[in-house]
Every structure is written in C-alpha cells, then in structure tokens.
C-alpha atoms as a PDB file:
ATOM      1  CA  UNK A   1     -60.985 -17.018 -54.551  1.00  0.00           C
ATOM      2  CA  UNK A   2     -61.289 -15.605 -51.014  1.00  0.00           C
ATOM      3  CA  UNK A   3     -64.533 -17.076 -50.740  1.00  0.00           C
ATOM      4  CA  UNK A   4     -63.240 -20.051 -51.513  1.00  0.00           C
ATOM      5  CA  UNK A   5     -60.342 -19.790 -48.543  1.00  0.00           C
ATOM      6  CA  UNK A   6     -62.493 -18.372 -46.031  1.00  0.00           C
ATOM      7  CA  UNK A   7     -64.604 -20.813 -46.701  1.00  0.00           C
ATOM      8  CA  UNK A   8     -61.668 -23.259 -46.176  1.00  0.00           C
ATOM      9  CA  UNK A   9     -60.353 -22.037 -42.934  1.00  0.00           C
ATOM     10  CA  UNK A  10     -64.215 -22.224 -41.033  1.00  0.00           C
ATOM     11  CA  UNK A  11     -63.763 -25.712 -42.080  1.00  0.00           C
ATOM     12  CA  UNK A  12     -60.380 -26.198 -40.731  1.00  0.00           C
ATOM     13  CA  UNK A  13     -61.186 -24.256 -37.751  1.00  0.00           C
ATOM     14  CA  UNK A  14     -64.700 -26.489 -36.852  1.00  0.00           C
ATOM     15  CA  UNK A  15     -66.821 -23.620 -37.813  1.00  0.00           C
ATOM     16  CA  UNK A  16     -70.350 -24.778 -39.440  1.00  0.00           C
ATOM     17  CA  UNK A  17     -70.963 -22.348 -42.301  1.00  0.00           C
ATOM     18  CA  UNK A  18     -74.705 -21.532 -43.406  1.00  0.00           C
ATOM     19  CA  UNK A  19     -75.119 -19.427 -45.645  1.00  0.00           C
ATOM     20  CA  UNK A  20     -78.698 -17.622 -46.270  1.00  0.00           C
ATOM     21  CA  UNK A  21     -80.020 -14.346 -46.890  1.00  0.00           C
ATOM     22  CA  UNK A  22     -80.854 -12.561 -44.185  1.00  0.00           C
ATOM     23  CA  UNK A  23     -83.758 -10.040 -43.650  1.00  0.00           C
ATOM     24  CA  UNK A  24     -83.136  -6.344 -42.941  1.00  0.00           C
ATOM     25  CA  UNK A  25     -85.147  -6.924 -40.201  1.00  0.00           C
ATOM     26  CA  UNK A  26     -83.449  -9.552 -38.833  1.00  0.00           C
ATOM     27  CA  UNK A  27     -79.549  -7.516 -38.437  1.00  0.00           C
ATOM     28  CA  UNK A  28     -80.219  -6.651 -34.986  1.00  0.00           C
ATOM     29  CA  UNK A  29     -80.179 -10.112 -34.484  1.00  0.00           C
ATOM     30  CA  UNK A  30     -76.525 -11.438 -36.004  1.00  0.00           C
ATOM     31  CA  UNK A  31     -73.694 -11.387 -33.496  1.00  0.00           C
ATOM     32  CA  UNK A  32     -70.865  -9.865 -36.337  1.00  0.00           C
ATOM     33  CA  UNK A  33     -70.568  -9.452 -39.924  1.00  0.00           C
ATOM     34  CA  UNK A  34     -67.128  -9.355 -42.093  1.00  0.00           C
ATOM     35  CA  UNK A  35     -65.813  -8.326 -45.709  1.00  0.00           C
ATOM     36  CA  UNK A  36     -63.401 -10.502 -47.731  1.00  0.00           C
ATOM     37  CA  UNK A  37     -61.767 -10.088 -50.800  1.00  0.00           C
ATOM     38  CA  UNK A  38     -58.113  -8.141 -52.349  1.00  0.00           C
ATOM     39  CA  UNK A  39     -56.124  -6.115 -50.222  1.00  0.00           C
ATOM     40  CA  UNK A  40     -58.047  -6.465 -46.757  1.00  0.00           C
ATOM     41  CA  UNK A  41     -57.620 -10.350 -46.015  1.00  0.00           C
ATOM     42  CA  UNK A  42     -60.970 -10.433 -43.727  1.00  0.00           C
ATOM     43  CA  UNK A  43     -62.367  -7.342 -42.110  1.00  0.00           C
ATOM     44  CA  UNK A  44     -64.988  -7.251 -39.791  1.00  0.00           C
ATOM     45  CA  UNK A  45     -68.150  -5.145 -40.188  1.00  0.00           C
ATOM     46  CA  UNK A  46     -68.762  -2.283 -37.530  1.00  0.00           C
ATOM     47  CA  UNK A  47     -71.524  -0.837 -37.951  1.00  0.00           C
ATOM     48  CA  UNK A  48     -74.718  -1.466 -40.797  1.00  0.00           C
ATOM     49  CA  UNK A  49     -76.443   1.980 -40.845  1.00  0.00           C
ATOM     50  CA  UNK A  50     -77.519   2.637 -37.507  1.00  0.00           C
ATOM     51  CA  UNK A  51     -76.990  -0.723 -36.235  1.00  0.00           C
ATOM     52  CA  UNK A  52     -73.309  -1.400 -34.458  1.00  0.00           C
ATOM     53  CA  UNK A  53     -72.355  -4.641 -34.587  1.00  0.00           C
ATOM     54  CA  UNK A  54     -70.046  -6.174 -32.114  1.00  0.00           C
ATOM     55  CA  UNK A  55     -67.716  -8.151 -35.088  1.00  0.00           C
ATOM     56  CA  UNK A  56     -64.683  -7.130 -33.556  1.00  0.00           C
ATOM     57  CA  UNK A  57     -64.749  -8.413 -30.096  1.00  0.00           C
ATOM     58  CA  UNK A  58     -66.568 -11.995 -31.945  1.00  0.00           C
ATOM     59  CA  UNK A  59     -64.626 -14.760 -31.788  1.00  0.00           C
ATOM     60  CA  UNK A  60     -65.157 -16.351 -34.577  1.00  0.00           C
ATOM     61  CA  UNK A  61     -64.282 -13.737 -36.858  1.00  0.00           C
ATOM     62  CA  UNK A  62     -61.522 -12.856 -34.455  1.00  0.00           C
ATOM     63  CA  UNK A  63     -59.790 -16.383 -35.204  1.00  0.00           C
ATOM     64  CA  UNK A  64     -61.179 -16.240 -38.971  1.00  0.00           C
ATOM     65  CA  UNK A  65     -58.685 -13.108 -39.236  1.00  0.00           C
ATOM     66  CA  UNK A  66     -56.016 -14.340 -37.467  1.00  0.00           C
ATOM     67  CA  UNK A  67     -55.958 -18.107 -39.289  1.00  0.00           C
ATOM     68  CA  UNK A  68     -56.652 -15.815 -42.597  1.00  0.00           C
ATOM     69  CA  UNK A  69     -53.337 -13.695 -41.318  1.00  0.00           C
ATOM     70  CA  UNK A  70     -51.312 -16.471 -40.804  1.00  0.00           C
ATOM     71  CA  UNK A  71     -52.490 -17.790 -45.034  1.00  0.00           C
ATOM     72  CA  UNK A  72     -51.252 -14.514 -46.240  1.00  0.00           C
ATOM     73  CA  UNK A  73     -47.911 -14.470 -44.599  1.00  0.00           C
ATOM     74  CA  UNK A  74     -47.278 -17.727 -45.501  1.00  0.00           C
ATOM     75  CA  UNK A  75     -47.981 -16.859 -49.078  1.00  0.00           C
ATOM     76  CA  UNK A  76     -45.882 -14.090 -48.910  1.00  0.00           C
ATOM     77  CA  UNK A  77     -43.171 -16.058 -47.474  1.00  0.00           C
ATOM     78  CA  UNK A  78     -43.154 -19.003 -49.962  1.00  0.00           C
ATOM     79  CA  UNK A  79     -43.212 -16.865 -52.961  1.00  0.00           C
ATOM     80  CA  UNK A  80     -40.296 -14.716 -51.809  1.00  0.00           C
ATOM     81  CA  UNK A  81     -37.917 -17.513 -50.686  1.00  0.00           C
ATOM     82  CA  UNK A  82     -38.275 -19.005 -54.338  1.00  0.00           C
END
C-alpha cells in the first residue's frame, strides 16, 4: 500500500520513477535513498554502511515527505470528523 502512494505522489508531483536494482558498487553514486511503509510515512536513508548519503537535504525526497505528510493528516482528519 505505501508503495502504491508513494508511487502516486512522484506522479502527482512530476517526478519520473525508475525503478532498477542497483549495484553495491554503484551507492556512491545515488544522490538519497528513503524507507516507506507503517508508522514512518517516508524516511530518508542516512547513511548505507560507510557510505553517508545526503537524503535529507534532497529535494525530492524532501517534497516526497512533505506531500506524503500532508496524505497522512488528511487521513487522519477525515476519519476523525466522521
């Protein structure tokens, strides 16, 4: 399901989405990572071993979690005004 609405919102927001394996070796390479799923809406990925990774200041993933934010709340707020 949060696949599915992450997914969602990079379309909404203009975002192409590829997605692909990618090779240990090629990490150093990615400008951020994030998590998804239950209880942390979308949290970006610090650090992969050794490797620091700058997801925090990226702006994608920056707007991902705020658009993501905004779906929660308004979930929340719908199914407590019923």
């Amino acid at each position: 399901m949060f696949e599915k609405k992450t997914l969602a919102l990079c379309e909404t927001l203009g975002f192409e989405v590829l997605e692909e394996t990618i090779p240990v070796s090629k990490l150093a390479e990615i400008d951020g990572a994030f998590i998804t799923g239950t209880g942390n809406n979308i949290l970006p990925i610090q650090s992969i071993e050794t490797l620091t990774l700058p997801s925090t200041s990226n702006p994608i993933i920056k707007a991902l979690m705020n658009e993501y934010t905004k779906l929660v709340e308004s979930y929340i707020h719908s199914a407590t005004s019923r």
